[in-house]
C-alpha atoms as a PDB file:
ATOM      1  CA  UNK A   1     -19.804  27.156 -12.117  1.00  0.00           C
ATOM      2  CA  UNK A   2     -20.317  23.445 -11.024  1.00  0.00           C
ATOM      3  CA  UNK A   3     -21.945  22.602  -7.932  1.00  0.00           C
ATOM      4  CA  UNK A   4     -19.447  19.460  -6.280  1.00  0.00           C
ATOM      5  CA  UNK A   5     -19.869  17.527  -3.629  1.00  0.00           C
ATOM      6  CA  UNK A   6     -17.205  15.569  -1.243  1.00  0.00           C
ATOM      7  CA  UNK A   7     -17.405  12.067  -0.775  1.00  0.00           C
ATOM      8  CA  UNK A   8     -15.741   9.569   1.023  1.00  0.00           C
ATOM      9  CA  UNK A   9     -16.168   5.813   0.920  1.00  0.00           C
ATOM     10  CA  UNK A  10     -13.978   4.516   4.036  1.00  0.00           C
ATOM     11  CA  UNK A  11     -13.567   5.812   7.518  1.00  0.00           C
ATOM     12  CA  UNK A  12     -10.532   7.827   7.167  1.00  0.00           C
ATOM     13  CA  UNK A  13     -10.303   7.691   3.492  1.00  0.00           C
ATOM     14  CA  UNK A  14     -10.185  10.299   0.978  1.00  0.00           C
ATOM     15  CA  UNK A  15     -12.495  12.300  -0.048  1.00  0.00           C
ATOM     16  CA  UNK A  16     -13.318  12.463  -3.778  1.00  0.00           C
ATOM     17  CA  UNK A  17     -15.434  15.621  -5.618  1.00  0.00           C
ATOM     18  CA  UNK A  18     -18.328  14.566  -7.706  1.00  0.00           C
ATOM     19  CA  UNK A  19     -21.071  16.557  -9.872  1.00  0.00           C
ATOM     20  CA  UNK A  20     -23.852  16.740  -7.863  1.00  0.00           C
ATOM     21  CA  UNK A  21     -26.549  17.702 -10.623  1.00  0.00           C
ATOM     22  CA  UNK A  22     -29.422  18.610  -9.653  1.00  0.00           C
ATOM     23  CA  UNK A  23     -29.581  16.580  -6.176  1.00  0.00           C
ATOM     24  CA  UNK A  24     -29.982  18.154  -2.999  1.00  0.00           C
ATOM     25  CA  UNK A  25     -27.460  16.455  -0.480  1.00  0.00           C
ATOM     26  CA  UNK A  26     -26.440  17.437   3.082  1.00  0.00           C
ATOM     27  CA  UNK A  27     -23.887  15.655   5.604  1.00  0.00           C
ATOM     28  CA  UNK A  28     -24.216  12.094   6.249  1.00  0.00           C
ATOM     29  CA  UNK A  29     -26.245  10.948   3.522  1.00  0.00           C
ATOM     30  CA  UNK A  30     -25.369   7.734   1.444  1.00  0.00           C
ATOM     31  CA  UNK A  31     -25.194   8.332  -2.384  1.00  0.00           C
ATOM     32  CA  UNK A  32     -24.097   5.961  -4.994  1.00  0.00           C
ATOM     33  CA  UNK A  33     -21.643   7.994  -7.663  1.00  0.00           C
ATOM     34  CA  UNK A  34     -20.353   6.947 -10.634  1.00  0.00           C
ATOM     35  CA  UNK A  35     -16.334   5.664 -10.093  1.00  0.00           C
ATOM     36  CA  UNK A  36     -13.552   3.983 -12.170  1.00  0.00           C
ATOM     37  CA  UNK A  37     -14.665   0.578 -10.831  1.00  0.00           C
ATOM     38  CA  UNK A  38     -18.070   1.304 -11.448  1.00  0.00           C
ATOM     39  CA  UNK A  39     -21.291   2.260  -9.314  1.00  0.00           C
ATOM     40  CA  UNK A  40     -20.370   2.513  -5.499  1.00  0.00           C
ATOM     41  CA  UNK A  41     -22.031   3.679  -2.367  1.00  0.00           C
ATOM     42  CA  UNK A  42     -20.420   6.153  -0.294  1.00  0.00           C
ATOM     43  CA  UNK A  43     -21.140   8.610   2.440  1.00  0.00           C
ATOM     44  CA  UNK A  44     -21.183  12.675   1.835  1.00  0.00           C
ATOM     45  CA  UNK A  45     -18.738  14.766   4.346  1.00  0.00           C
ATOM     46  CA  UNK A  46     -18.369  17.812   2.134  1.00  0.00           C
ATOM     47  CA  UNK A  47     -21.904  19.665   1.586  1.00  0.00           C
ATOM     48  CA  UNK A  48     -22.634  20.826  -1.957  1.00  0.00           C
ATOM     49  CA  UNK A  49     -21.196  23.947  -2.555  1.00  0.00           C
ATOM     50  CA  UNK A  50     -20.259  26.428  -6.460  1.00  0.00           C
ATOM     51  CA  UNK A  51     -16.912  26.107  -7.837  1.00  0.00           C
ATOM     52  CA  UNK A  52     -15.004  27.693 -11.197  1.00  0.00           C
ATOM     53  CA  UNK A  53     -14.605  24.401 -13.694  1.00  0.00           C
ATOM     54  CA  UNK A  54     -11.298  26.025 -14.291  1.00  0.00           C
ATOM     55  CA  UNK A  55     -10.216  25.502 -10.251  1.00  0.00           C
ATOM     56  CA  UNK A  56     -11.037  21.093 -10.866  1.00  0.00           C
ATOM     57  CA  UNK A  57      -8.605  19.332 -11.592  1.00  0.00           C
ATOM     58  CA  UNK A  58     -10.153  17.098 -14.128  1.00  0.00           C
ATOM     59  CA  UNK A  59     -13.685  16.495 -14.971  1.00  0.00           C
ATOM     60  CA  UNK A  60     -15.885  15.110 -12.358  1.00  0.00           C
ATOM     61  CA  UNK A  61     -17.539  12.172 -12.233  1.00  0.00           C
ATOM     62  CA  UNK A  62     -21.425  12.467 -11.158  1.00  0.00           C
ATOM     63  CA  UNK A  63     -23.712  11.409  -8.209  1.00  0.00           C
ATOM     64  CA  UNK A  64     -25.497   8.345  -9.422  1.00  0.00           C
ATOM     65  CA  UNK A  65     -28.615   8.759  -7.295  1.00  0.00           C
ATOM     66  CA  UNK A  66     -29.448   8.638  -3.639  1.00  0.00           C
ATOM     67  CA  UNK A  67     -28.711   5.375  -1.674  1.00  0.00           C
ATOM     68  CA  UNK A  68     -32.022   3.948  -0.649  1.00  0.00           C
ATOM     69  CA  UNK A  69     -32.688   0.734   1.639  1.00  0.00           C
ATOM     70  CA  UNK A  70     -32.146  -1.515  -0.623  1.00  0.00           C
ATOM     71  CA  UNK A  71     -28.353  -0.256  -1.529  1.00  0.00           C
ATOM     72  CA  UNK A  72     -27.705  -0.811   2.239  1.00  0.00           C
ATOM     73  CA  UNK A  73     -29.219  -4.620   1.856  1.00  0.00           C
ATOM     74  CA  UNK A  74     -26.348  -5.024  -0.891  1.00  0.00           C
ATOM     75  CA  UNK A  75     -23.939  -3.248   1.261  1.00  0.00           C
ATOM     76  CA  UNK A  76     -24.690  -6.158   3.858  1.00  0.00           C
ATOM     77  CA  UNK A  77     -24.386  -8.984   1.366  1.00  0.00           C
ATOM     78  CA  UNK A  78     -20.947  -7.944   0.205  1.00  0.00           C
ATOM     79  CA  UNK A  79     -20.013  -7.882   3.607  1.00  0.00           C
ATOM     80  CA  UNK A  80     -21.079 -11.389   3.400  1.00  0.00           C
ATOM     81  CA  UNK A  81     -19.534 -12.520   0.525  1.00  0.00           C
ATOM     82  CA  UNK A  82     -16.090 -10.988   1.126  1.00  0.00           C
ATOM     83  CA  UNK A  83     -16.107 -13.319   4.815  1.00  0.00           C
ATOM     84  CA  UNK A  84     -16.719 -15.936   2.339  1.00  0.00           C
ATOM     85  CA  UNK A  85     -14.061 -14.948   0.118  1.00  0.00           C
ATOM     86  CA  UNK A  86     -11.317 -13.863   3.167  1.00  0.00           C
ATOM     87  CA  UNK A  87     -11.887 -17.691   4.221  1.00  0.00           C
ATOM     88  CA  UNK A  88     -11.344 -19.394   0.999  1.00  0.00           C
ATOM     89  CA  UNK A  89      -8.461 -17.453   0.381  1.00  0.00           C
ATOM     90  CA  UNK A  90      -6.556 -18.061   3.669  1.00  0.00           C
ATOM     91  CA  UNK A  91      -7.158 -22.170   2.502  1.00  0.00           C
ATOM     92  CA  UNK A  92      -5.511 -21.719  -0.733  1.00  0.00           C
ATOM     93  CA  UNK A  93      -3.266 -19.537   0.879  1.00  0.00           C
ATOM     94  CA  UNK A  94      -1.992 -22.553   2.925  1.00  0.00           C
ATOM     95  CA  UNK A  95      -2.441 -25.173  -0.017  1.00  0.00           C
ATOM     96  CA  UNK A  96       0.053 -23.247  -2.164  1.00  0.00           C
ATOM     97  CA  UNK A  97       2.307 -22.768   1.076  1.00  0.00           C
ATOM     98  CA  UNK A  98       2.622 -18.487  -0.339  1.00  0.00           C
ATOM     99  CA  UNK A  99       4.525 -16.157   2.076  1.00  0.00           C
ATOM    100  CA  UNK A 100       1.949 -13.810   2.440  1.00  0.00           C
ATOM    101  CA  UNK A 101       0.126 -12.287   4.918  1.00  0.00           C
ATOM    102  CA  UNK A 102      -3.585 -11.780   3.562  1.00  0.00           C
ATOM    103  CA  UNK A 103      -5.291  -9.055   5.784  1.00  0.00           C
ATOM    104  CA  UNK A 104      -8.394  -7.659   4.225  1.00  0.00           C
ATOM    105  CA  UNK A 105     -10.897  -7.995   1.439  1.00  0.00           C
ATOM    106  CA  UNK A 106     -13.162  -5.661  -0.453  1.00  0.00           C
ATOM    107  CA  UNK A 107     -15.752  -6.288  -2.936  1.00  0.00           C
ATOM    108  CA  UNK A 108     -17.577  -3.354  -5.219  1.00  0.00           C
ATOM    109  CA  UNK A 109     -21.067  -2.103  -4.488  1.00  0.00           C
ATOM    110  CA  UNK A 110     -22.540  -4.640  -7.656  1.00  0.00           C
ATOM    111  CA  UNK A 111     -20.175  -7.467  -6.675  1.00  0.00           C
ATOM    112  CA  UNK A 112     -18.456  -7.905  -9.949  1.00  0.00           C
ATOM    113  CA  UNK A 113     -14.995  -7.711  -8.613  1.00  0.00           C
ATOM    114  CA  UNK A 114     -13.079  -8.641  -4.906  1.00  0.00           C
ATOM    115  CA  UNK A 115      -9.993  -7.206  -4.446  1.00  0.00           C
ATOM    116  CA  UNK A 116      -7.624  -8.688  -2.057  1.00  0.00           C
ATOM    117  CA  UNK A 117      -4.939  -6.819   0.401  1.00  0.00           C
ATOM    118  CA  UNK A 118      -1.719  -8.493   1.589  1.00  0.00           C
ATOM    119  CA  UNK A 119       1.807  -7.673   2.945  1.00  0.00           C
ATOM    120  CA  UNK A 120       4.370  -9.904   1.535  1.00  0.00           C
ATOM    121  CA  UNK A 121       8.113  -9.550   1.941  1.00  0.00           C
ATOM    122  CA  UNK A 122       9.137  -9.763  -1.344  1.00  0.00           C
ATOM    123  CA  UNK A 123       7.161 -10.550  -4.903  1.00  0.00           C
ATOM    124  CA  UNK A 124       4.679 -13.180  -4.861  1.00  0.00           C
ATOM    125  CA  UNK A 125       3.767 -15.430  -7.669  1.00  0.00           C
ATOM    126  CA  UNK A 126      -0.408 -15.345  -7.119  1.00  0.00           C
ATOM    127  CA  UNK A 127      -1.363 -16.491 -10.503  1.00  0.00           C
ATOM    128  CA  UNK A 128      -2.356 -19.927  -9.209  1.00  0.00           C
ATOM    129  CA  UNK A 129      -4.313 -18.565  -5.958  1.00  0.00           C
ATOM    130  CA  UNK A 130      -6.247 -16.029  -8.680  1.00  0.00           C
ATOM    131  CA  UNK A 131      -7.433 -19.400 -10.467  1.00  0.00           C
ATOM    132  CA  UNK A 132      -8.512 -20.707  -7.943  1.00  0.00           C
ATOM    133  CA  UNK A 133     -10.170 -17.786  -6.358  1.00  0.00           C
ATOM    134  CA  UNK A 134     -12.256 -16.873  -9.472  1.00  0.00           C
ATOM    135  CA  UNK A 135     -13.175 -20.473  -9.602  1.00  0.00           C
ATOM    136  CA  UNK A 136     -14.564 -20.143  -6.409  1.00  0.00           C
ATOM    137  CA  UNK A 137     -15.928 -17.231  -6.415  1.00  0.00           C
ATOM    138  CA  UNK A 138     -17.019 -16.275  -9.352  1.00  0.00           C
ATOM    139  CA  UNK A 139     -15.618 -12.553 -10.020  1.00  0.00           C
ATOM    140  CA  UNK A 140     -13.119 -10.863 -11.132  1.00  0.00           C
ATOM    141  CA  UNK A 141     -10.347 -10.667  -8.477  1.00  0.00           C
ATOM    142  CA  UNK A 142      -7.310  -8.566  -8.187  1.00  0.00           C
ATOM    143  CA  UNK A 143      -4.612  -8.970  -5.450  1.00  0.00           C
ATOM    144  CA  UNK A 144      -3.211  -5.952  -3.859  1.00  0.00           C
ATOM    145  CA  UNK A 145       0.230  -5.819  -2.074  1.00  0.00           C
ATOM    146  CA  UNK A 146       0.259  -2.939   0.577  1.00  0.00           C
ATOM    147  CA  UNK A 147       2.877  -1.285   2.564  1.00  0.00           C
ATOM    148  CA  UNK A 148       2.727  -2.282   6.754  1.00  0.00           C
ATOM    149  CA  UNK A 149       1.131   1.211   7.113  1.00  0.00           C
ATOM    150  CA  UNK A 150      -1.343   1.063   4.776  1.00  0.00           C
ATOM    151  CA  UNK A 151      -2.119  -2.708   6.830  1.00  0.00           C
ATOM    152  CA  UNK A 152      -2.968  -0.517  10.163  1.00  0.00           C
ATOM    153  CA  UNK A 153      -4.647   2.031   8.379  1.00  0.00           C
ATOM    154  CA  UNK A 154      -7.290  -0.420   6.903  1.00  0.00           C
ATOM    155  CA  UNK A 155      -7.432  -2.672   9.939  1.00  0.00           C
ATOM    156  CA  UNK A 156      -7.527  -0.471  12.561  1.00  0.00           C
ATOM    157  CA  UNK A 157      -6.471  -0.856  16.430  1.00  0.00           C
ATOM    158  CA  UNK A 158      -5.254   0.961  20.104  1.00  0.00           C
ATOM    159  CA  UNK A 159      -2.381   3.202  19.846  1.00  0.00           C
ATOM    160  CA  UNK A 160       0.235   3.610  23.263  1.00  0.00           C
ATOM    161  CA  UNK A 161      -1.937   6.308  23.448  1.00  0.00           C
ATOM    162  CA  UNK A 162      -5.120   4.763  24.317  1.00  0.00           C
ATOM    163  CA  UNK A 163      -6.951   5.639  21.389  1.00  0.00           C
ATOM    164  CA  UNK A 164      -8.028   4.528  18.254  1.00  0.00           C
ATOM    165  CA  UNK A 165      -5.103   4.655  15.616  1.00  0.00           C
ATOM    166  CA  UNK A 166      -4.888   8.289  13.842  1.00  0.00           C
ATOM    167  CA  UNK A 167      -4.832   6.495  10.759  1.00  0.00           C
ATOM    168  CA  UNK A 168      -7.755   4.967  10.472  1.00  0.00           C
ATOM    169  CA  UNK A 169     -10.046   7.422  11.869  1.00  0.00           C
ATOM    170  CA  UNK A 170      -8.956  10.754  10.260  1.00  0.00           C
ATOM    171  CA  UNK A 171      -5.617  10.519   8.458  1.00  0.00           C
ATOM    172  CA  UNK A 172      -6.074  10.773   4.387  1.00  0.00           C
ATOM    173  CA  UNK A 173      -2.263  10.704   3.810  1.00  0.00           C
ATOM    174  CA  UNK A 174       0.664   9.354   4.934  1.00  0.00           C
ATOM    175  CA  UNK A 175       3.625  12.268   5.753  1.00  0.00           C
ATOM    176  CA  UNK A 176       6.749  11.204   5.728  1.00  0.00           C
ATOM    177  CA  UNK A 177       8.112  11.197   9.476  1.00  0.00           C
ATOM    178  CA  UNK A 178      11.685  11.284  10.613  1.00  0.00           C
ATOM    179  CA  UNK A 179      13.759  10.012  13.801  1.00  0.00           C
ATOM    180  CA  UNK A 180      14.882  13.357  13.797  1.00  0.00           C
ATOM    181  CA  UNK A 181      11.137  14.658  14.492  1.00  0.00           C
ATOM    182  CA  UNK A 182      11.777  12.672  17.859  1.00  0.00           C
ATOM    183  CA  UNK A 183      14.777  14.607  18.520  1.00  0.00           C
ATOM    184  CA  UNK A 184      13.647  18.140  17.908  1.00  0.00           C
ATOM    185  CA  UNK A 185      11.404  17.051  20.172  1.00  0.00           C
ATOM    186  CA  UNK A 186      13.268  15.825  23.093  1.00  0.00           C
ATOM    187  CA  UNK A 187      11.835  11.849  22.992  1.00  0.00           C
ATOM    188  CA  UNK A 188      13.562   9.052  23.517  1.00  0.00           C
ATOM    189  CA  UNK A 189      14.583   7.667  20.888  1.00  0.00           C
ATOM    190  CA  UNK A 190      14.312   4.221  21.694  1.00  0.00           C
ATOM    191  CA  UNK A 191      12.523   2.852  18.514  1.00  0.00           C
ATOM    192  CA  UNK A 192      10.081   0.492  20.551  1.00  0.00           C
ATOM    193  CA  UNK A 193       8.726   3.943  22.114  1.00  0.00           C
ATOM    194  CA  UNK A 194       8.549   6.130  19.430  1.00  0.00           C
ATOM    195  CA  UNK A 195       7.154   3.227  17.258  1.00  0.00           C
ATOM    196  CA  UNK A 196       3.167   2.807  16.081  1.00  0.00           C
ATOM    197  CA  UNK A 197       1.338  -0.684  15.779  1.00  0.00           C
ATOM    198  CA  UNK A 198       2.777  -0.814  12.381  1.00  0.00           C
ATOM    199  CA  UNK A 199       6.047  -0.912  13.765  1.00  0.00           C
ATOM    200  CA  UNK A 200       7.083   2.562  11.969  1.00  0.00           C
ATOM    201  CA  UNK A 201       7.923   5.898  13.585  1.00  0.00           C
ATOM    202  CA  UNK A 202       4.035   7.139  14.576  1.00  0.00           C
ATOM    203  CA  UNK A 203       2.320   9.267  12.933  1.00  0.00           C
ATOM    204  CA  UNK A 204       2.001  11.825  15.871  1.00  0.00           C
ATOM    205  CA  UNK A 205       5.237  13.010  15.808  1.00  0.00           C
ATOM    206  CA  UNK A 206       5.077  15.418  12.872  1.00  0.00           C
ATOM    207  CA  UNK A 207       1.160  16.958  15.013  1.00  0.00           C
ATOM    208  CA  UNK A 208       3.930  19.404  16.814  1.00  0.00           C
ATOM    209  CA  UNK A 209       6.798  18.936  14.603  1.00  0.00           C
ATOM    210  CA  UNK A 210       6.648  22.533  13.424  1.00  0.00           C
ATOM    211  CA  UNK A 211       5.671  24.398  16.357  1.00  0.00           C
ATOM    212  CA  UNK A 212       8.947  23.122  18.031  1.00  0.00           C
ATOM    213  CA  UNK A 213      11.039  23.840  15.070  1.00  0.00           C
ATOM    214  CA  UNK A 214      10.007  27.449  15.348  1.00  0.00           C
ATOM    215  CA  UNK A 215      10.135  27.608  19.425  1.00  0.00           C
ATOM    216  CA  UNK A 216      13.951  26.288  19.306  1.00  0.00           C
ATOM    217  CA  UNK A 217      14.520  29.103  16.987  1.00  0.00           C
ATOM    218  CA  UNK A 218      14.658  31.468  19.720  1.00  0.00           C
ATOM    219  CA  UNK A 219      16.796  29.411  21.506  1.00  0.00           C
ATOM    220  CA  UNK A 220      20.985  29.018  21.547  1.00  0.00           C
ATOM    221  CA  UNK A 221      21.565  25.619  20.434  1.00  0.00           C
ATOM    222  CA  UNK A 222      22.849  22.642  22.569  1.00  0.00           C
ATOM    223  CA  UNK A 223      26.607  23.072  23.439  1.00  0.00           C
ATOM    224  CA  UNK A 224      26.614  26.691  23.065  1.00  0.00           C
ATOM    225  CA  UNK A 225      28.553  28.510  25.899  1.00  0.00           C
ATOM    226  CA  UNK A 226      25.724  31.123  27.592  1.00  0.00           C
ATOM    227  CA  UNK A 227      26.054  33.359  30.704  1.00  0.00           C
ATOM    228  CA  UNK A 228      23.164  33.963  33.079  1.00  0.00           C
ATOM    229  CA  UNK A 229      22.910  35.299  36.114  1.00  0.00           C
ATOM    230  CA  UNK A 230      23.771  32.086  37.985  1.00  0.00           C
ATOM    231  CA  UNK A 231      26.884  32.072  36.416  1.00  0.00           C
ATOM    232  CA  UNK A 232      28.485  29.885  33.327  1.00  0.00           C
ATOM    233  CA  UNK A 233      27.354  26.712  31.305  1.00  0.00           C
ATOM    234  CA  UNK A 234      26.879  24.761  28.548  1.00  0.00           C
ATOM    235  CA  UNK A 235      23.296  24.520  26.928  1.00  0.00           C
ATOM    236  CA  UNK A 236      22.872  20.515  27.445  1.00  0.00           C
ATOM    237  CA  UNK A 237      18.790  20.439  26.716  1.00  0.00           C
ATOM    238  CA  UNK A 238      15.897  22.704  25.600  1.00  0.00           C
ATOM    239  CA  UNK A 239      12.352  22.615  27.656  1.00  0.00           C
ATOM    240  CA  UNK A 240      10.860  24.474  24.597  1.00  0.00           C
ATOM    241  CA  UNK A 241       7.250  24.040  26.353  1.00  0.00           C
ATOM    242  CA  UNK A 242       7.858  25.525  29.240  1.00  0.00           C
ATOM    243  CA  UNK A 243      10.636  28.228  27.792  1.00  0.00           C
ATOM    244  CA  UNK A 244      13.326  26.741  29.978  1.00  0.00           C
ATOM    245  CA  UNK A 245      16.455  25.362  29.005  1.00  0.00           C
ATOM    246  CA  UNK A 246      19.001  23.077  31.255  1.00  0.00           C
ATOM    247  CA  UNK A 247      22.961  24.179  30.953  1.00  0.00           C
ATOM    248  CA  UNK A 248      25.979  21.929  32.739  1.00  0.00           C
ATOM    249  CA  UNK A 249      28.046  24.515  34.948  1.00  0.00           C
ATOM    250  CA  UNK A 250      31.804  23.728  34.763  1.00  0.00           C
ATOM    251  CA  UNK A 251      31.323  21.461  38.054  1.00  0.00           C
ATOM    252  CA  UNK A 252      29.218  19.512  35.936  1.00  0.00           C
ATOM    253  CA  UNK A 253      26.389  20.476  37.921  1.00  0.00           C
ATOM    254  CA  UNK A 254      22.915  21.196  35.744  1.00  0.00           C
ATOM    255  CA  UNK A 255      20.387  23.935  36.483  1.00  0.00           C
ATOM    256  CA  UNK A 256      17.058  25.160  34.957  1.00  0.00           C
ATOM    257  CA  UNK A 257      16.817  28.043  33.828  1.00  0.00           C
ATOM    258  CA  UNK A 258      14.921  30.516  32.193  1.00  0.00           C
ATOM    259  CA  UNK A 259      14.987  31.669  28.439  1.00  0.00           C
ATOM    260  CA  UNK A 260      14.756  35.197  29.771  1.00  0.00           C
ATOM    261  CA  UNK A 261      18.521  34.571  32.489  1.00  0.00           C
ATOM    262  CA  UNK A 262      19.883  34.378  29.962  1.00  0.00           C
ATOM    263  CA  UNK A 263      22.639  37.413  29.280  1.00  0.00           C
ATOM    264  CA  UNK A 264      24.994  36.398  26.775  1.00  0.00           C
ATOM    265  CA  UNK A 265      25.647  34.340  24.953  1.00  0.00           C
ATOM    266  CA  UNK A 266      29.694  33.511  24.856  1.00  0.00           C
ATOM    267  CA  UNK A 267      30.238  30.714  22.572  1.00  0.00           C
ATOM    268  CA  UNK A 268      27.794  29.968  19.787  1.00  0.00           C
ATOM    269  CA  UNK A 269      28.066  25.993  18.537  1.00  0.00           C
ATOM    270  CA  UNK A 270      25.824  24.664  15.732  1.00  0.00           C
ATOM    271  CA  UNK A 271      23.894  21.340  16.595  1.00  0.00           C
ATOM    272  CA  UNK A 272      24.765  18.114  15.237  1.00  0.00           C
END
């Protein structure tokens, strides 16, 4: 048995299982663990708990210590220094006249290394911005070229919705999401509506994805022939919510029905 403990290091970000030794840990405290980059500060969301060695997926890396004031004080001072370095690089940026759109920087808890996160359209030749950057700044840097979703996720913003993007306040991982998600779903599928900040399809369409797959299950499929007892019509929409359908009588009329008119069903077509 190993007693682990989750941590996470950005709002939204994943959380990573480390050995927790010997230290009693509860929600919300700051711990620095022991990481590929080195030592870094991060926050616990997953109280200790006992697992089998044999359910981990690799060996864990162990909790360092527990953050004390002095951590934070460092915590502020990178902060600092990757303003600095955000600056600086936006100058050189311009200098070199580079096609890239430079949109965050991070620098590790003992400020040996600042990594920096742009969205280009194609490759970019950096090796002349690194120069000068290290020059500068005096660290190793690495530059980072990130999709436009991974760009919202890290900076953050409003959705249509009002509130803060899903992404970067409790998505981990991207799902893959589908203008046919929109459909199943009755949407329009004009793609400045059904379209995040990032400009790709949002995120919030695959929340109820599922639960309307399974709903228009136990319904006939659009352009099937159906008789209820208001006579004859073609099924022209699903109101899967509210268990109604809408049919076209031969007049071309349409009427609302309910799941449970219906009688028969006379014709059955499969959906395109």
């Amino acid at each position: 048995m190993k007693k682990v403990v989750g941590v996470r290091f950005k709002t939204a970000g994943k959380v990573y299982l480390f050995d927790c030794c010997a230290f009693v840990l509860n929600r919300g405290d700051h711990v620095i663990v022991e990481t590929e980059q080195g030592l870094e500060l991060g926050t616990v969301v997953v109280p200790p708990s006992f697992r089998e060695e044999d359910t981990l997926e690799k060996a864990l890396k162990k909790v360092f210590r527990v953050a004390v004031e002095g951590d934070l004080v460092q915590v502020e001072k990178n902060r600092e220094t990757e303003k600095r370095a955000y600056s600086f690089c936006l100058e050189c940026i311009k200098e070199l006249g580079l096609s890239m759109n430079l949109f965050s920087v991070e620098n590790t808890f003992d400020g040996s290394k600042l990594t920096f996160f742009f969205t280009a359209e194609g490759r970019i030749d950096f090796r002349q911005l690194v120069k000068m950057l290290v020059k500068e700044l005096g660290a190793r840097v690495e530059m980072r070229q990130v999709g436009i979703r991974n760009q919202a996720k890290m900076c953050g913003g409003i959705g249509r919705c009002g509130r803060e993007l899903c992404c970067s306040t409790f998505i981990e991982k991207f799902e893959p999401v589908s203008i046919r998600m929109a459909k199943d779903q009755g949407l329009s599928l004009n793609p400045t509506k059904i379209s995040g900040q990032c400009g790709r399809l949002m995120c919030c369409l695959t929340y109820e994805n599922e639960t309307y797959l399974d709903l228009k299950k136990m319904f006939p499929p659009c352009g099937s022939i159906i008789k209820s007892s208001r006579g004859e019509g073609k099924v022209a929409r699903h109101n899967v919510i509210c268990d109604r359908l809408i049919i076209r009588m031969e007049d071309g009329q349409e009427l609302e029905i309910r799941r449970d008119e219906i009688e028969t069903v006379l014709e059955h077509e499969e959906e395109k």
